[in-house]
Protein backbone atom coordinates (compact mmCIF):
# COMPACT_ATOMS: atom_id res chain seq x y z
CA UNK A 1 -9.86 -5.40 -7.92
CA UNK A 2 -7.62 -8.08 -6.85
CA UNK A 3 -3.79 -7.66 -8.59
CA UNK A 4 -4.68 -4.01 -9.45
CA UNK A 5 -3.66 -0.86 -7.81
CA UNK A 6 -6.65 2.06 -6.80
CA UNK A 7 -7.26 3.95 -10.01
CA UNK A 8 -5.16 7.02 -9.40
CA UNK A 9 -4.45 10.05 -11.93
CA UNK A 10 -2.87 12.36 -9.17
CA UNK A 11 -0.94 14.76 -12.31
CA UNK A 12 -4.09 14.90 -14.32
CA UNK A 13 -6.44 16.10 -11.06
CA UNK A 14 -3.65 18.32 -9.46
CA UNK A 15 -3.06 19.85 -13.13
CA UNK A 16 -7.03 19.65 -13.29
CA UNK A 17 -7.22 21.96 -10.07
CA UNK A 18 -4.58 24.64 -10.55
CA UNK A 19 -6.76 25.41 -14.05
CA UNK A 20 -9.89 25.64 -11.70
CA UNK A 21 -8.02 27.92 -9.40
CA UNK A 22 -6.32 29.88 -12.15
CA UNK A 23 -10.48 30.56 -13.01
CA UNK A 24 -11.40 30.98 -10.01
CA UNK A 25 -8.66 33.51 -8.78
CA UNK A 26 -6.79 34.51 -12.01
CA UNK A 27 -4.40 37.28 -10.18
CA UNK A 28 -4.58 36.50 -6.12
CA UNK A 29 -2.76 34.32 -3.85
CA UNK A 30 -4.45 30.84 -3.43
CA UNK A 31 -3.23 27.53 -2.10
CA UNK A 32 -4.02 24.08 -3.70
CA UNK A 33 -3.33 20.97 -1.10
CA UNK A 34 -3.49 18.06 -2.86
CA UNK A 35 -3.59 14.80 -0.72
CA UNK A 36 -2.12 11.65 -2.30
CA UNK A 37 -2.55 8.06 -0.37
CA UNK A 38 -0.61 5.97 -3.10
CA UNK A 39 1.06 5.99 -7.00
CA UNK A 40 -0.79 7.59 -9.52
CA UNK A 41 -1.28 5.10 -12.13
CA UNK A 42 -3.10 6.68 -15.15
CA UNK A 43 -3.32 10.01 -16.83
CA UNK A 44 -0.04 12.75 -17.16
CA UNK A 45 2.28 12.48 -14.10
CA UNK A 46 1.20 8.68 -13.67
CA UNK A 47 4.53 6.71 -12.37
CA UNK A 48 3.84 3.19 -12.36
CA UNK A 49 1.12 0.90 -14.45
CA UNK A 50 -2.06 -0.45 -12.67
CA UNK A 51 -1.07 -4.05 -12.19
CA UNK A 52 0.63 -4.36 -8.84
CA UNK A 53 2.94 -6.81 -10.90
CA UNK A 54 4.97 -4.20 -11.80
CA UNK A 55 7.14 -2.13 -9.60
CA UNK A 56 7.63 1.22 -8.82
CA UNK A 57 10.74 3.05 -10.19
CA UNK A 58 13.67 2.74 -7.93
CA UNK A 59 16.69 4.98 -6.90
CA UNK A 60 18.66 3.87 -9.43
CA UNK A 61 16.10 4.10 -12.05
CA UNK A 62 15.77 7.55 -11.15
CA UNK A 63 19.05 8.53 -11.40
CA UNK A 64 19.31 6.47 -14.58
CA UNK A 65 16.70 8.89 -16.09
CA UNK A 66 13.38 6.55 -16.52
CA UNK A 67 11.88 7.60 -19.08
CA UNK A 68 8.43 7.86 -16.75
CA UNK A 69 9.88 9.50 -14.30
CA UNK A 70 10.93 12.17 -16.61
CA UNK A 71 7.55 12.70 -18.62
CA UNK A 72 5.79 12.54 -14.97
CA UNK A 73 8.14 15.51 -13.90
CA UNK A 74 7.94 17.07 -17.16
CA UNK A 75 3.98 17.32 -16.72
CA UNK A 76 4.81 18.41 -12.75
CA UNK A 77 7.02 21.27 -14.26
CA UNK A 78 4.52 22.78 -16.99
CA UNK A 79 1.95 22.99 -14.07
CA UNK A 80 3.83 24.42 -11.30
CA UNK A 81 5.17 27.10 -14.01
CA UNK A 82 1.15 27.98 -14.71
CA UNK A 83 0.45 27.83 -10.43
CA UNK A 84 3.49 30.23 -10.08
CA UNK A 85 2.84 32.84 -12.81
CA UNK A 86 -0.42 33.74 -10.86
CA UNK A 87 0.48 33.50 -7.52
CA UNK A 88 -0.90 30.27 -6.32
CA UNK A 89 0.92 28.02 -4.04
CA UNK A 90 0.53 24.05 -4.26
CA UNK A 91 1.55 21.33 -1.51
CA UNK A 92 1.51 18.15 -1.06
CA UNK A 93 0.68 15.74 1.96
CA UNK A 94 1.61 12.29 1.21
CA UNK A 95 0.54 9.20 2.86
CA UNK A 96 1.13 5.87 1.56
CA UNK A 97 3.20 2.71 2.74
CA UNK A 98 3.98 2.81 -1.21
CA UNK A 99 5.95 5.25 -3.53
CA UNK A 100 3.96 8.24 -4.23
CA UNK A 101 5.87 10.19 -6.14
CA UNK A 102 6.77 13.37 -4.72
CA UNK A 103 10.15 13.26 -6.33
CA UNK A 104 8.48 13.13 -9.90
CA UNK A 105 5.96 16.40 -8.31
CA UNK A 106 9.28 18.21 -6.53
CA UNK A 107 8.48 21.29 -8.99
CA UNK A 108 5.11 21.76 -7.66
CA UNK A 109 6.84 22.97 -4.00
CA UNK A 110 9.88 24.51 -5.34
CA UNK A 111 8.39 26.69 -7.95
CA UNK A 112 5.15 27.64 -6.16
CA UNK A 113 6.55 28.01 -2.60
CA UNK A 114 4.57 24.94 -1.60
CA UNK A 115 5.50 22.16 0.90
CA UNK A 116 5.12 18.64 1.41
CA UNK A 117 4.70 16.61 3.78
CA UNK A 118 4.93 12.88 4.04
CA UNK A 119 3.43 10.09 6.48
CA UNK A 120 2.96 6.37 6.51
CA UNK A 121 -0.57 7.35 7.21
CA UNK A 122 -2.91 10.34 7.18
CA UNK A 123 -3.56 9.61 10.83
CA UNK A 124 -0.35 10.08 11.94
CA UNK A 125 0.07 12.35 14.52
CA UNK A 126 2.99 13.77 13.40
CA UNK A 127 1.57 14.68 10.09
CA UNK A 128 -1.62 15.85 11.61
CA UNK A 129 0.10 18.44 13.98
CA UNK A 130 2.54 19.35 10.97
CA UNK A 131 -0.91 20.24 9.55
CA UNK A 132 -2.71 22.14 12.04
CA UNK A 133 0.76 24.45 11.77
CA UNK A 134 0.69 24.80 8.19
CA UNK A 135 -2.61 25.74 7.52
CA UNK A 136 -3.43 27.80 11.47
CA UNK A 137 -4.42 31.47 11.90
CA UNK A 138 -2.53 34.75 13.26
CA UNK A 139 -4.08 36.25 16.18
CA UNK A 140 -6.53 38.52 14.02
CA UNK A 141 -8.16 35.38 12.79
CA UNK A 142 -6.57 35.73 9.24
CA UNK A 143 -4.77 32.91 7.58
CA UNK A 144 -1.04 32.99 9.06
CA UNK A 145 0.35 32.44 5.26
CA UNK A 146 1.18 34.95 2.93
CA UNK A 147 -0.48 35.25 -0.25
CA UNK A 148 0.58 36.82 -3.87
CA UNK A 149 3.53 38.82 -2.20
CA UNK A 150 5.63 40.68 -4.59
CA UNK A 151 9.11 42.16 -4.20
CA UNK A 152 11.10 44.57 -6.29
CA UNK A 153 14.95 44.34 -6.20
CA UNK A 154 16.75 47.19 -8.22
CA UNK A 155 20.24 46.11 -8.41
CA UNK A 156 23.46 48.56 -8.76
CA UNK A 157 25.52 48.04 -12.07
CA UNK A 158 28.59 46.13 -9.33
CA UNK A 159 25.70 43.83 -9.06
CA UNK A 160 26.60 40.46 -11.13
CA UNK A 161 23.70 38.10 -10.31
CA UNK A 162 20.85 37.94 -8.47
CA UNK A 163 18.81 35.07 -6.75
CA UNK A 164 16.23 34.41 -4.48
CA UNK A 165 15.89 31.48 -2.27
CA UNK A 166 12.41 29.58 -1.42
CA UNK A 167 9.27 29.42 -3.87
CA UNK A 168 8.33 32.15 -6.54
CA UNK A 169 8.70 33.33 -9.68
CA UNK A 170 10.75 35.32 -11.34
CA UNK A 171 9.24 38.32 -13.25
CA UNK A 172 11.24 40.78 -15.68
CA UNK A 173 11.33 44.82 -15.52
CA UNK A 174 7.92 44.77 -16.74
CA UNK A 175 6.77 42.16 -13.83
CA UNK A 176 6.05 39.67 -16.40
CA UNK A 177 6.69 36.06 -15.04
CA UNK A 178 9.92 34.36 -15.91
């Protein structure tokens, strides 16, 4: 429709699919790749309305704390916490000439261990090798990523804090998530 932007509701489908997944494989490693070729402009995690009129958020509204951008990340955060907590990972491959809004969706990589990657167009070749490495096979013909790995630090009493760097989440003593 002329003056409108492609019905998008990239938050409510990703959310949508990490329940599906969380069904599907309640307590084993999974990946969710969710491809996004513009804004998402209806639903949770929408960042801009449908009338091309209106623009998308800038830098400076960003760091100004739009109100949009925060309830968009807000929605991001609540399902990255539910794709961590079982193990699932979650990236995303951008490609759009327009504002997609990965920053608003930055949770689903950093909490889940996920990546994304971002193109001016799904045919770039750039993007399309950066996917044949992401998602190849070892030599036995298993998937080269790791799924659902777990990892038990017991810490000395000299030990202050400690931290982990890349995607996860953080369970107690009992292995309960964090």
């Amino acid at each position: 429709q002329l003056g409108k932007r492609a019905g998008r509701c990239t938050g409510s489908a990703i959310a949508a699919a990490v329940s599906l997944l969380a069904s599907c494989q309640p307590d084993g490693g999974a990946r969710l790749v969710a491809f996004c070729g513009g804004p998402s402009v209806g639903g949770s995690g929408a960042i801009v309305e449908a009338d091309t009129g209106s623009a998308v958020r800038s830098h400076a509204e960003l760091q100004a704390g739009s109100a949009r951008a925060r309830e968009a990340a807000a929605h991001y955060e609540r399902v990255a916490r539910e794709a961590a907590a079982r193990g699932h990972g979650v990236d995303v491959v951008s490609a759009s000439l327009e504002e997609t809004g990965l920053y608003e969706m930055r949770a689903l990589m950093q909490r889940t261990g996920g990546v994304a990657l971002q193109a001016e167009s799904f045919e770039d070749e750039t993007l399309l090798h950066s996917l044949e490495r992401l998602h190849g096979v070892a030599d036995s013909s298993d998937s080269a990523m790791g799924f659902g790995a777990k990892m038990e630090l017991v810490a000395g009493r000299d030990c202050a804090a400690v931290q982990h760097v890349g995607g996860g989440a953080g369970g107690g003593a009992d292995g309960a998530p964090g």
